[in-house]
PDB file of N, CA and C in Angstrom:
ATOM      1  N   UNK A   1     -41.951 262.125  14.866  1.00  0.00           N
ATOM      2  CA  UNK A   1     -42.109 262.871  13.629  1.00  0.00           C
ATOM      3  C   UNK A   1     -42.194 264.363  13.965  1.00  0.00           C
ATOM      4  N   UNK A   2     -41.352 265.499  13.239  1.00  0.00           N
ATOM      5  CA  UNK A   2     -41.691 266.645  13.563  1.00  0.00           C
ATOM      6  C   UNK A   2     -42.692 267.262  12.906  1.00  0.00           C
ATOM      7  N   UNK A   3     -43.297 267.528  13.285  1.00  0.00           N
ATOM      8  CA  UNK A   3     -44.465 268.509  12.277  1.00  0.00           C
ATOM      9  C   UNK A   3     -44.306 270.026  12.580  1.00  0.00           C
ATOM     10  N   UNK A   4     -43.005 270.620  12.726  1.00  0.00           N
ATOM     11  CA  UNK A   4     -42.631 272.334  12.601  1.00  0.00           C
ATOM     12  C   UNK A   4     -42.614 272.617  10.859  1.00  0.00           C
ATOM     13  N   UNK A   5     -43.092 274.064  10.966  1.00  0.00           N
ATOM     14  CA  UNK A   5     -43.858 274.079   9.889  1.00  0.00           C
ATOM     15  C   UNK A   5     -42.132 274.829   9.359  1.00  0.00           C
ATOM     16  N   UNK A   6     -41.424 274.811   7.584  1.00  0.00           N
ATOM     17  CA  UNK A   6     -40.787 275.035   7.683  1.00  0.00           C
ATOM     18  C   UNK A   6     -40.031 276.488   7.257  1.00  0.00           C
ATOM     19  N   UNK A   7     -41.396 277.378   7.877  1.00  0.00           N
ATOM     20  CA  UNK A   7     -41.047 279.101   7.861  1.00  0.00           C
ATOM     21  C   UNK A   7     -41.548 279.175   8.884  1.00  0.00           C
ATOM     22  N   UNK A   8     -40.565 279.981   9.950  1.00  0.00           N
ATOM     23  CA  UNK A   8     -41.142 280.355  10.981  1.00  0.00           C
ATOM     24  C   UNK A   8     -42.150 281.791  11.265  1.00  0.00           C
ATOM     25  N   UNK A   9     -43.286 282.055  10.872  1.00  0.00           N
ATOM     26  CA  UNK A   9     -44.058 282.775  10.725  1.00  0.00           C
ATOM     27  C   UNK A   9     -44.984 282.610  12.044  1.00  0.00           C
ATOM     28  N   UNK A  10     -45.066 284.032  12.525  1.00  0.00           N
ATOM     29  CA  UNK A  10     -46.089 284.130  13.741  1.00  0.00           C
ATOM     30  C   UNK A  10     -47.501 284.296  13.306  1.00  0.00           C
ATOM     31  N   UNK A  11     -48.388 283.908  13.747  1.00  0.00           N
ATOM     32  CA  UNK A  11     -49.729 284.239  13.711  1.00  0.00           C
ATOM     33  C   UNK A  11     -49.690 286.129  13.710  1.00  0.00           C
ATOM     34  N   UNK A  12     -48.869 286.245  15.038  1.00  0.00           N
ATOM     35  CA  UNK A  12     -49.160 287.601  15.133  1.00  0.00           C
ATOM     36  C   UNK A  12     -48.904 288.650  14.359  1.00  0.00           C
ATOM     37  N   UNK A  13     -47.638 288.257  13.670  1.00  0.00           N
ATOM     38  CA  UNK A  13     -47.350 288.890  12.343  1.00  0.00           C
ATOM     39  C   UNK A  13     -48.150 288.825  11.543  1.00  0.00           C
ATOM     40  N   UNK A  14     -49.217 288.210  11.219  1.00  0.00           N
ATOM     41  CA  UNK A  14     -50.139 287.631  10.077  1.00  0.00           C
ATOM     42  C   UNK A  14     -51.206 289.094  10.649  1.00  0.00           C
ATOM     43  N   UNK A  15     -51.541 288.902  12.064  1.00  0.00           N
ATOM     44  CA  UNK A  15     -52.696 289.603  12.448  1.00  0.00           C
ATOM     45  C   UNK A  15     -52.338 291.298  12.100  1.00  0.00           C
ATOM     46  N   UNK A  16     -51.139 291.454  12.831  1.00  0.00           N
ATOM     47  CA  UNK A  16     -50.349 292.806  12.788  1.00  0.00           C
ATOM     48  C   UNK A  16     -50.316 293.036  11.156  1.00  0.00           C
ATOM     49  N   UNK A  17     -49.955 292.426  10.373  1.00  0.00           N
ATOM     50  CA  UNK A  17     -49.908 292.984   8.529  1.00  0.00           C
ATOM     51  C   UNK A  17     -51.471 293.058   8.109  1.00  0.00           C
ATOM     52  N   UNK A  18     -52.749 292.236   8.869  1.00  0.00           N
ATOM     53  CA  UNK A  18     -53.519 292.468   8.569  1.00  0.00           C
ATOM     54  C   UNK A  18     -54.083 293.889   9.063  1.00  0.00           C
ATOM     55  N   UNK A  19     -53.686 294.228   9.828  1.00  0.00           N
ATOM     56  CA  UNK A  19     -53.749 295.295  10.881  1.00  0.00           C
ATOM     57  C   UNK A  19     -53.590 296.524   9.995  1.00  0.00           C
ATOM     58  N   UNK A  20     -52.558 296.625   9.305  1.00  0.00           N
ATOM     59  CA  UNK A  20     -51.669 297.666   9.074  1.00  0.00           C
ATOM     60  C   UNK A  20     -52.232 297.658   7.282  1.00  0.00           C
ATOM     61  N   UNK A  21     -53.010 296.447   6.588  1.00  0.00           N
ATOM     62  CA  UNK A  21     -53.422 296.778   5.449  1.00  0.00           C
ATOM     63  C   UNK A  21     -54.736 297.546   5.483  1.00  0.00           C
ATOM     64  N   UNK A  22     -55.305 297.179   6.637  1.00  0.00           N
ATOM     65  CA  UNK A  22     -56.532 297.582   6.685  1.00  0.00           C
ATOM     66  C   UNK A  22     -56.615 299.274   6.678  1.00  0.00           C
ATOM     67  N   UNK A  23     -55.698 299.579   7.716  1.00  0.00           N
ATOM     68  CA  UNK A  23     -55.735 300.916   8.122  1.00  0.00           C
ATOM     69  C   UNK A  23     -55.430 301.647   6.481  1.00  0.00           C
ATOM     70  N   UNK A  24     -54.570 301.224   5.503  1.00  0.00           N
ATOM     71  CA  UNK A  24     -54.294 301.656   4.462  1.00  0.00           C
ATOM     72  C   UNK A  24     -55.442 301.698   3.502  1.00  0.00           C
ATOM     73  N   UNK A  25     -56.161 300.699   3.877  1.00  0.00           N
ATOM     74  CA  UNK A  25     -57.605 300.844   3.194  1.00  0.00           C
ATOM     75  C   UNK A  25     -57.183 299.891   1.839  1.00  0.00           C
ATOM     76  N   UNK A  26     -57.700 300.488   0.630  1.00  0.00           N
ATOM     77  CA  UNK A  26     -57.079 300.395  -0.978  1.00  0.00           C
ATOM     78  C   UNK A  26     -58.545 299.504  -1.418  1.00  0.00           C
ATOM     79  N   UNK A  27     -58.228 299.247  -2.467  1.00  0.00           N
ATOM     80  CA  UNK A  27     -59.773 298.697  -3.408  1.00  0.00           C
ATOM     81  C   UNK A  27     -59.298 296.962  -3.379  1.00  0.00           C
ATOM     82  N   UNK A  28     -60.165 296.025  -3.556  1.00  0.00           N
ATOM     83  CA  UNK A  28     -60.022 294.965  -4.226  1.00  0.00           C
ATOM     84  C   UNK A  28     -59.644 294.784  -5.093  1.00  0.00           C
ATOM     85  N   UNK A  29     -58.739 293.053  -5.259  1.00  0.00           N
ATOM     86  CA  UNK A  29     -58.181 292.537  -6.602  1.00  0.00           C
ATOM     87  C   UNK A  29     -58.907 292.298  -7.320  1.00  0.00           C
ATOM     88  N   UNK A  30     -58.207 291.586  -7.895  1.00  0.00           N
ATOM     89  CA  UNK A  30     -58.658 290.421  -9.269  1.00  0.00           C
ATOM     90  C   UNK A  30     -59.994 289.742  -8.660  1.00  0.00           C
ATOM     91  N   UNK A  31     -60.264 288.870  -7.537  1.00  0.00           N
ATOM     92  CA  UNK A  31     -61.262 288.204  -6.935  1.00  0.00           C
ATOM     93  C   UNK A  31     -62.191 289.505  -6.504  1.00  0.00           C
ATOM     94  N   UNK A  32     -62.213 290.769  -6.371  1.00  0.00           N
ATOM     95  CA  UNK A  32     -63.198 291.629  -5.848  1.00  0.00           C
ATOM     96  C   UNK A  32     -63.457 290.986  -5.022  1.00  0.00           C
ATOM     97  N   UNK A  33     -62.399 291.006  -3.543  1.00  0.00           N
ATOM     98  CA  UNK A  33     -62.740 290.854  -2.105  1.00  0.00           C
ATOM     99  C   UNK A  33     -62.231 292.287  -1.847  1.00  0.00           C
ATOM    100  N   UNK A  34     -63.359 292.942  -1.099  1.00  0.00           N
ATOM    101  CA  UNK A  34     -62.622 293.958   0.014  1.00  0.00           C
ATOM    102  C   UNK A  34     -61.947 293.654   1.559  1.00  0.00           C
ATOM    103  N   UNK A  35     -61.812 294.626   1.533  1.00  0.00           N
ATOM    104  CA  UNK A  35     -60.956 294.272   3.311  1.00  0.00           C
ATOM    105  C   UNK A  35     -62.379 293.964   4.070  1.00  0.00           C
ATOM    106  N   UNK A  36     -63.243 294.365   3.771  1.00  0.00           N
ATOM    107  CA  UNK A  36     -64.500 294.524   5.016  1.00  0.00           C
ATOM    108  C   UNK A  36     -65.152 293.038   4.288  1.00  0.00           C
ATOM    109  N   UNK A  37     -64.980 292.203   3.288  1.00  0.00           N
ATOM    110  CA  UNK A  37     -65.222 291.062   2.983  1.00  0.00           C
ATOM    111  C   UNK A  37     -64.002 290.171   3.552  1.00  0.00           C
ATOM    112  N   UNK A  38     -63.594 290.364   3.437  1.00  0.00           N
ATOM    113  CA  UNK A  38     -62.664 289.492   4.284  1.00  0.00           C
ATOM    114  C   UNK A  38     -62.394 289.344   5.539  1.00  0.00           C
ATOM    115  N   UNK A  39     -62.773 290.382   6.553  1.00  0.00           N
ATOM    116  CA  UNK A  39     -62.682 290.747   7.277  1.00  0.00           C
ATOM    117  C   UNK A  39     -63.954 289.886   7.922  1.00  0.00           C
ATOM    118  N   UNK A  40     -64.737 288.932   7.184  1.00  0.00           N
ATOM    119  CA  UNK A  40     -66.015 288.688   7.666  1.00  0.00           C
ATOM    120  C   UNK A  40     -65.935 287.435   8.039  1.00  0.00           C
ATOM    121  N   UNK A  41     -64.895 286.829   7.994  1.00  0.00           N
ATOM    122  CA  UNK A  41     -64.140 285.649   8.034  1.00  0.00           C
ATOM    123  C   UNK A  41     -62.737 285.337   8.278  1.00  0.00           C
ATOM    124  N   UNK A  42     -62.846 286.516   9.368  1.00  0.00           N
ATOM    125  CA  UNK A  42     -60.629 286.858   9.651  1.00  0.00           C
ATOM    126  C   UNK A  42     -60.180 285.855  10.130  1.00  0.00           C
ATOM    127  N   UNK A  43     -60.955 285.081  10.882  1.00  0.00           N
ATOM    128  CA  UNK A  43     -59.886 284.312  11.693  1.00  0.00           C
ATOM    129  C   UNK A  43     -59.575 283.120  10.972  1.00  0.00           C
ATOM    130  N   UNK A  44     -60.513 282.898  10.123  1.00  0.00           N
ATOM    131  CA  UNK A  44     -60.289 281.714   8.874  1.00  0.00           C
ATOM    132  C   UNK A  44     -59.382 281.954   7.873  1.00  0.00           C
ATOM    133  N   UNK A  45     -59.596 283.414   7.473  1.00  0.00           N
ATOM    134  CA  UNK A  45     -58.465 283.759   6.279  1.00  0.00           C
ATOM    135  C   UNK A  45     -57.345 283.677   6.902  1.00  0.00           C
ATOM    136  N   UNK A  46     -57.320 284.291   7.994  1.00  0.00           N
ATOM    137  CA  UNK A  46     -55.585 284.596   8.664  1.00  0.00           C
ATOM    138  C   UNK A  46     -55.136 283.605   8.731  1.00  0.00           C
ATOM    139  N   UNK A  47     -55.684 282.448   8.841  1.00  0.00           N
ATOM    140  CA  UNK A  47     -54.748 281.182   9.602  1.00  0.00           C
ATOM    141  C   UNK A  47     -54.772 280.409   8.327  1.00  0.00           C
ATOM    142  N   UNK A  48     -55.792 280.702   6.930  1.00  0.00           N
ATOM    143  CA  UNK A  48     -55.379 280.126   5.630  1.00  0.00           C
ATOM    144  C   UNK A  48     -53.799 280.512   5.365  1.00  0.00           C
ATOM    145  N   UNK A  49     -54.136 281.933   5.416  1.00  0.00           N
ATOM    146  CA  UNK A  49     -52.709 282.465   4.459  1.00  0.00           C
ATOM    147  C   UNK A  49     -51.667 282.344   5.611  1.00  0.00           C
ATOM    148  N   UNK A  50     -51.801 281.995   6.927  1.00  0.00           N
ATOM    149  CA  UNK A  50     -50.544 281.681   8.208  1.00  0.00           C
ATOM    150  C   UNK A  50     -50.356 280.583   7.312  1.00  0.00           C
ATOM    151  N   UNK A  51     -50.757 279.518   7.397  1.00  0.00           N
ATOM    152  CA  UNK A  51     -50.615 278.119   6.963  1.00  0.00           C
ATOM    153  C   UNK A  51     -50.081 277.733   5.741  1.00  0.00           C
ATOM    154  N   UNK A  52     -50.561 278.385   4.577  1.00  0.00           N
ATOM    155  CA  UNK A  52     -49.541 278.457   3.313  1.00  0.00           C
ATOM    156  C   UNK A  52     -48.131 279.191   3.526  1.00  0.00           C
ATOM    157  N   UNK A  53     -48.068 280.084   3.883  1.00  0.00           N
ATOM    158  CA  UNK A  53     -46.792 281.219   4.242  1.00  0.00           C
ATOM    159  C   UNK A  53     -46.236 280.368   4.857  1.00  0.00           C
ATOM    160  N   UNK A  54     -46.545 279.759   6.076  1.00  0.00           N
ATOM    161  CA  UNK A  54     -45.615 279.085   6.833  1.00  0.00           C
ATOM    162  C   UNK A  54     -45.133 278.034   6.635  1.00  0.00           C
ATOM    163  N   UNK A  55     -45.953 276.972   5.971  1.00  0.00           N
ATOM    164  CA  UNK A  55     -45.577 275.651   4.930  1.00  0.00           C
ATOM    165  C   UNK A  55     -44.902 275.827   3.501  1.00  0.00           C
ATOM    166  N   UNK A  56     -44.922 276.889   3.084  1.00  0.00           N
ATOM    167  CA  UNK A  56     -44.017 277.278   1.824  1.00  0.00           C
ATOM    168  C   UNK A  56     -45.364 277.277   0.394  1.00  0.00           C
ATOM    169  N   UNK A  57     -46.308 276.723   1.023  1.00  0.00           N
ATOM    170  CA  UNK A  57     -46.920 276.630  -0.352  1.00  0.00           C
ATOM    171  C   UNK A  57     -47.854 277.738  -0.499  1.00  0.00           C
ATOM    172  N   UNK A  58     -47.804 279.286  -0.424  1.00  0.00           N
ATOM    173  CA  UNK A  58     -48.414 280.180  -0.576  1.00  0.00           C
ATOM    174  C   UNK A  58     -47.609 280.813  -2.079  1.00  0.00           C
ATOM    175  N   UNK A  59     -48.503 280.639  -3.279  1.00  0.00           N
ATOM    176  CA  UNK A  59     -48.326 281.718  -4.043  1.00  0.00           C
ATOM    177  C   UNK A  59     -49.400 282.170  -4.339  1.00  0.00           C
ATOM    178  N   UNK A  60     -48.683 283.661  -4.736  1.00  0.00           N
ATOM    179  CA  UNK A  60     -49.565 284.670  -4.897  1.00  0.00           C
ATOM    180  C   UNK A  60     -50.189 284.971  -6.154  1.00  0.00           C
ATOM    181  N   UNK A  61     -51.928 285.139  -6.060  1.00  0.00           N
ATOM    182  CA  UNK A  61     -52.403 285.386  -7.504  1.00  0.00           C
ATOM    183  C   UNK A  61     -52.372 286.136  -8.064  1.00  0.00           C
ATOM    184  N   UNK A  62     -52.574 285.966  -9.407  1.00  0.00           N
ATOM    185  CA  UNK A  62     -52.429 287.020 -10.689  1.00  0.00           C
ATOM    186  C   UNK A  62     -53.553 288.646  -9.846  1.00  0.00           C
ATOM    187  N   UNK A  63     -53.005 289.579 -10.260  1.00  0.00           N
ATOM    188  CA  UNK A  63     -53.233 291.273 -10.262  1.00  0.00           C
ATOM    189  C   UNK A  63     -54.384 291.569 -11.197  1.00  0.00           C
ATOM    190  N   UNK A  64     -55.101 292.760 -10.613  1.00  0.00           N
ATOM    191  CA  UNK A  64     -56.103 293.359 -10.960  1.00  0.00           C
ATOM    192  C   UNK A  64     -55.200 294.516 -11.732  1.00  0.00           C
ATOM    193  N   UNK A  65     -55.154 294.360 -13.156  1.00  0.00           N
ATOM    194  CA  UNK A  65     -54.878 295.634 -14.324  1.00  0.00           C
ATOM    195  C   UNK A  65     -55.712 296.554 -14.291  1.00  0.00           C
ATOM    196  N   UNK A  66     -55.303 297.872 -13.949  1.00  0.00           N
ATOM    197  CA  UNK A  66     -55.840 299.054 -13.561  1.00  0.00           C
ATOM    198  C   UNK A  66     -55.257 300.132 -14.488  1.00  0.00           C
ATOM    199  N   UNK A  67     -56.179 300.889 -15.103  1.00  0.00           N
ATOM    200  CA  UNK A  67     -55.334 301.825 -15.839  1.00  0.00           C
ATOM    201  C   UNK A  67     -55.661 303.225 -15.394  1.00  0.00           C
ATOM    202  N   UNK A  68     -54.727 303.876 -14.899  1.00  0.00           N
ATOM    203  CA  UNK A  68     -55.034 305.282 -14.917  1.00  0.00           C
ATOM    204  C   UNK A  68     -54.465 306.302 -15.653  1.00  0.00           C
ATOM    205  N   UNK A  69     -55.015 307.758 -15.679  1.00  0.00           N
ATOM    206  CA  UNK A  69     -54.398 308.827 -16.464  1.00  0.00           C
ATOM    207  C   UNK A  69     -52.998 308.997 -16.536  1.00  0.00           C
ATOM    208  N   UNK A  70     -52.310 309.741 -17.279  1.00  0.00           N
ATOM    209  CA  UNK A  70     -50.738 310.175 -16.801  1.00  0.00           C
ATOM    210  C   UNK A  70     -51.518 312.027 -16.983  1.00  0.00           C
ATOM    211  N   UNK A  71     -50.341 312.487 -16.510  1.00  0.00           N
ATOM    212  CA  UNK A  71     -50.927 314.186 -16.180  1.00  0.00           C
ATOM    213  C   UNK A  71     -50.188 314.896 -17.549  1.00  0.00           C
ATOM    214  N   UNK A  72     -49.296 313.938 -18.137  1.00  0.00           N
ATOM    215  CA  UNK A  72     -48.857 314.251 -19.464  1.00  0.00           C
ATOM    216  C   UNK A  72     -49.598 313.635 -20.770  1.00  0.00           C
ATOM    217  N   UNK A  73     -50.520 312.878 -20.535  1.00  0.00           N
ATOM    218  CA  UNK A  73     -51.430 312.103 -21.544  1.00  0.00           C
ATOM    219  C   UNK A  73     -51.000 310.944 -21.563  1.00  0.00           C
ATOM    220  N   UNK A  74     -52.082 309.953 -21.910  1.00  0.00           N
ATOM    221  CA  UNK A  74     -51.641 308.286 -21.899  1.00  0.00           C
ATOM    222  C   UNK A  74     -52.204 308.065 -20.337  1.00  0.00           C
ATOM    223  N   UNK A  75     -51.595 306.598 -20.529  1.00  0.00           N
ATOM    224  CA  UNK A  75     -52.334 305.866 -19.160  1.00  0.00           C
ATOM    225  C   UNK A  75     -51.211 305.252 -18.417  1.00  0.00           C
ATOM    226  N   UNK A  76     -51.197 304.951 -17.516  1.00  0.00           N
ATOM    227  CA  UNK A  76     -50.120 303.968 -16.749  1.00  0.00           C
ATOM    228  C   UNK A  76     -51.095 302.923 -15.474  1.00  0.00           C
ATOM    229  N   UNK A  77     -50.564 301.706 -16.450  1.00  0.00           N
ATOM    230  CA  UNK A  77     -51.250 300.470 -15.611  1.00  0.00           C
ATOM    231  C   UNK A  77     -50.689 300.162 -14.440  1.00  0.00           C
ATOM    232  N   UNK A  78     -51.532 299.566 -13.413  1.00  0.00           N
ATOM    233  CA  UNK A  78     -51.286 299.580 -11.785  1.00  0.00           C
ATOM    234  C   UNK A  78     -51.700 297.956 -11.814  1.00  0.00           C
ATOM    235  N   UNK A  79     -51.037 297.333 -11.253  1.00  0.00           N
ATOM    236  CA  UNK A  79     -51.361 296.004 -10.847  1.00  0.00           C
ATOM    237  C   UNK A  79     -51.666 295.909  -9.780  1.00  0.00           C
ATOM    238  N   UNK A  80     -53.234 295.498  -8.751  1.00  0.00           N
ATOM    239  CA  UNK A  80     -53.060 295.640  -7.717  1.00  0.00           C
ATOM    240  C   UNK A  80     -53.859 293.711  -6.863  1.00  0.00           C
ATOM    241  N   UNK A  81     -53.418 293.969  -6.214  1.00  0.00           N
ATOM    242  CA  UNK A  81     -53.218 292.798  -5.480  1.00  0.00           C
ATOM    243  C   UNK A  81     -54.375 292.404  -4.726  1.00  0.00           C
ATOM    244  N   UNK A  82     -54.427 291.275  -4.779  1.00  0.00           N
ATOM    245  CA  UNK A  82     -55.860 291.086  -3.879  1.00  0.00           C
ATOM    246  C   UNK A  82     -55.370 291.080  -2.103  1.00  0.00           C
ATOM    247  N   UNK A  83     -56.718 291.196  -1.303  1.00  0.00           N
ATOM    248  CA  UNK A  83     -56.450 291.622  -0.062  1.00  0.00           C
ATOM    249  C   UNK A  83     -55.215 290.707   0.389  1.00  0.00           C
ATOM    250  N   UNK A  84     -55.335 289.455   0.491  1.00  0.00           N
ATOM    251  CA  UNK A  84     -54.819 288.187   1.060  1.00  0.00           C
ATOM    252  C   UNK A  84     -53.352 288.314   0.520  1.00  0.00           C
ATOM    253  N   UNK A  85     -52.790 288.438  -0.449  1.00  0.00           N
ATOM    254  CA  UNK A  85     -51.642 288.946  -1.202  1.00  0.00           C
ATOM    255  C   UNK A  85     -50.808 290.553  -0.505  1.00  0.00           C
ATOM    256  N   UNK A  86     -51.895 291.245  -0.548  1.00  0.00           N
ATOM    257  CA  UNK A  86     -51.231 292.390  -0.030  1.00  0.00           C
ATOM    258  C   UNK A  86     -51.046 292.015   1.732  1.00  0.00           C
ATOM    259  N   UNK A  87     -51.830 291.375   2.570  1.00  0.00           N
ATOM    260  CA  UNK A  87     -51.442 291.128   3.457  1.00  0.00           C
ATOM    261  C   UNK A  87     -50.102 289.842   3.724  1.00  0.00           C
ATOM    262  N   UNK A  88     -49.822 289.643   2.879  1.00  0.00           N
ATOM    263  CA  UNK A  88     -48.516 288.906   2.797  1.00  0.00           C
ATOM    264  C   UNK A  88     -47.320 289.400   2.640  1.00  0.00           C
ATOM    265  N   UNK A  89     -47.858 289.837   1.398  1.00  0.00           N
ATOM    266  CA  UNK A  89     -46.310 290.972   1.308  1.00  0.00           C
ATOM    267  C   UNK A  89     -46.593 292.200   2.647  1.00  0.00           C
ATOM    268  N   UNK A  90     -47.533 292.203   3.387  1.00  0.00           N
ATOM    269  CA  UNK A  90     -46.628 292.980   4.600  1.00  0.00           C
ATOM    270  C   UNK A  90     -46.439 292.315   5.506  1.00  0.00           C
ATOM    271  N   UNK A  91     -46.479 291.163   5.802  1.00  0.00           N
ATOM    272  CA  UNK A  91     -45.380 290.154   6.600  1.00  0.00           C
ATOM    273  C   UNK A  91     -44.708 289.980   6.025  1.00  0.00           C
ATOM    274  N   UNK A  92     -44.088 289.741   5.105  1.00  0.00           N
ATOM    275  CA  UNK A  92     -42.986 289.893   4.640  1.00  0.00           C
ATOM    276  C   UNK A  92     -41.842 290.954   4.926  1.00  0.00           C
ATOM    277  N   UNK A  93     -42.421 292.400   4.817  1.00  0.00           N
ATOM    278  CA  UNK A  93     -42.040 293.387   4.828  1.00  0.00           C
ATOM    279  C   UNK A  93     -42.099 293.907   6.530  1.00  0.00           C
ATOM    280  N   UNK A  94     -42.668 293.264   7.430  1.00  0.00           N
ATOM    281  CA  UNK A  94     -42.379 293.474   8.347  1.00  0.00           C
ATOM    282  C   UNK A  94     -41.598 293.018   9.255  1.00  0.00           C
ATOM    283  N   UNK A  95     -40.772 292.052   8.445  1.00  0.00           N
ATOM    284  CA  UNK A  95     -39.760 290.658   9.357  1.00  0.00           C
ATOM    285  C   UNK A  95     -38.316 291.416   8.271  1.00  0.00           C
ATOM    286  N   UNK A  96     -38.481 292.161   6.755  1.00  0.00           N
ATOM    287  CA  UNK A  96     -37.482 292.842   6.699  1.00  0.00           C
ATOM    288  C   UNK A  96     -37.072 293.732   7.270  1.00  0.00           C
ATOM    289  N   UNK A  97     -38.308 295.260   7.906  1.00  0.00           N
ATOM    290  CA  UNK A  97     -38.331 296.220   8.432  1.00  0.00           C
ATOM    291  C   UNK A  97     -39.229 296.055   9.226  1.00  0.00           C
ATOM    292  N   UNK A  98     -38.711 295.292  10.703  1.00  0.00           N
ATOM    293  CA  UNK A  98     -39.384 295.932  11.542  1.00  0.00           C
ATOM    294  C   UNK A  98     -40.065 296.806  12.274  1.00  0.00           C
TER     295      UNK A  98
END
């Protein structure tokens, strides 16, 4: 029986996008996890979201609606992503652009 998972996704890529969100910093999603909450339990999260990503069954949750000013008046909403999400989409983005 093979048990290869059927996306080939590295751990290290997982670690490296976690790497590279962190340094970017940014606020918590929808769940209000920060990076330094998550971070309190890396090696568990990383190998959650390795394991969905790499088995296909990772989707991503609904966005934190954020509204900010416009410099012309009005607001413009920001959807922002929870940690685990944003560290996906940069494996993602790092197997497009290396």
């Amino acid at each position: 029986m093979n048990k290869t998972k059927p996306y080939n996704i590295s751990k290290k890529a997982v670690y490296e996008a976690f790497l590279r969100v962190k340094a970017n910093k940014g606020s918590a999603g929808l769940d209000e996890e920060s990076i330094a909450e998550f971070e309190l339990n890396l090696a568990d999260n990383l190998y959650k979201l390795w394991n969905r990503m790499s088995s296909g069954s990772y989707f991503p949750p609904a966005v934190k609606a954020v509204e900010i000013p416009k410099k012309a008046g009005g607001t413009r909403t920001l959807g922002i992503p929870t940690v685990t999400d944003r560290i996906a989409q940069m494996v993602v983005k790092l197997y497009f652009e290396p």
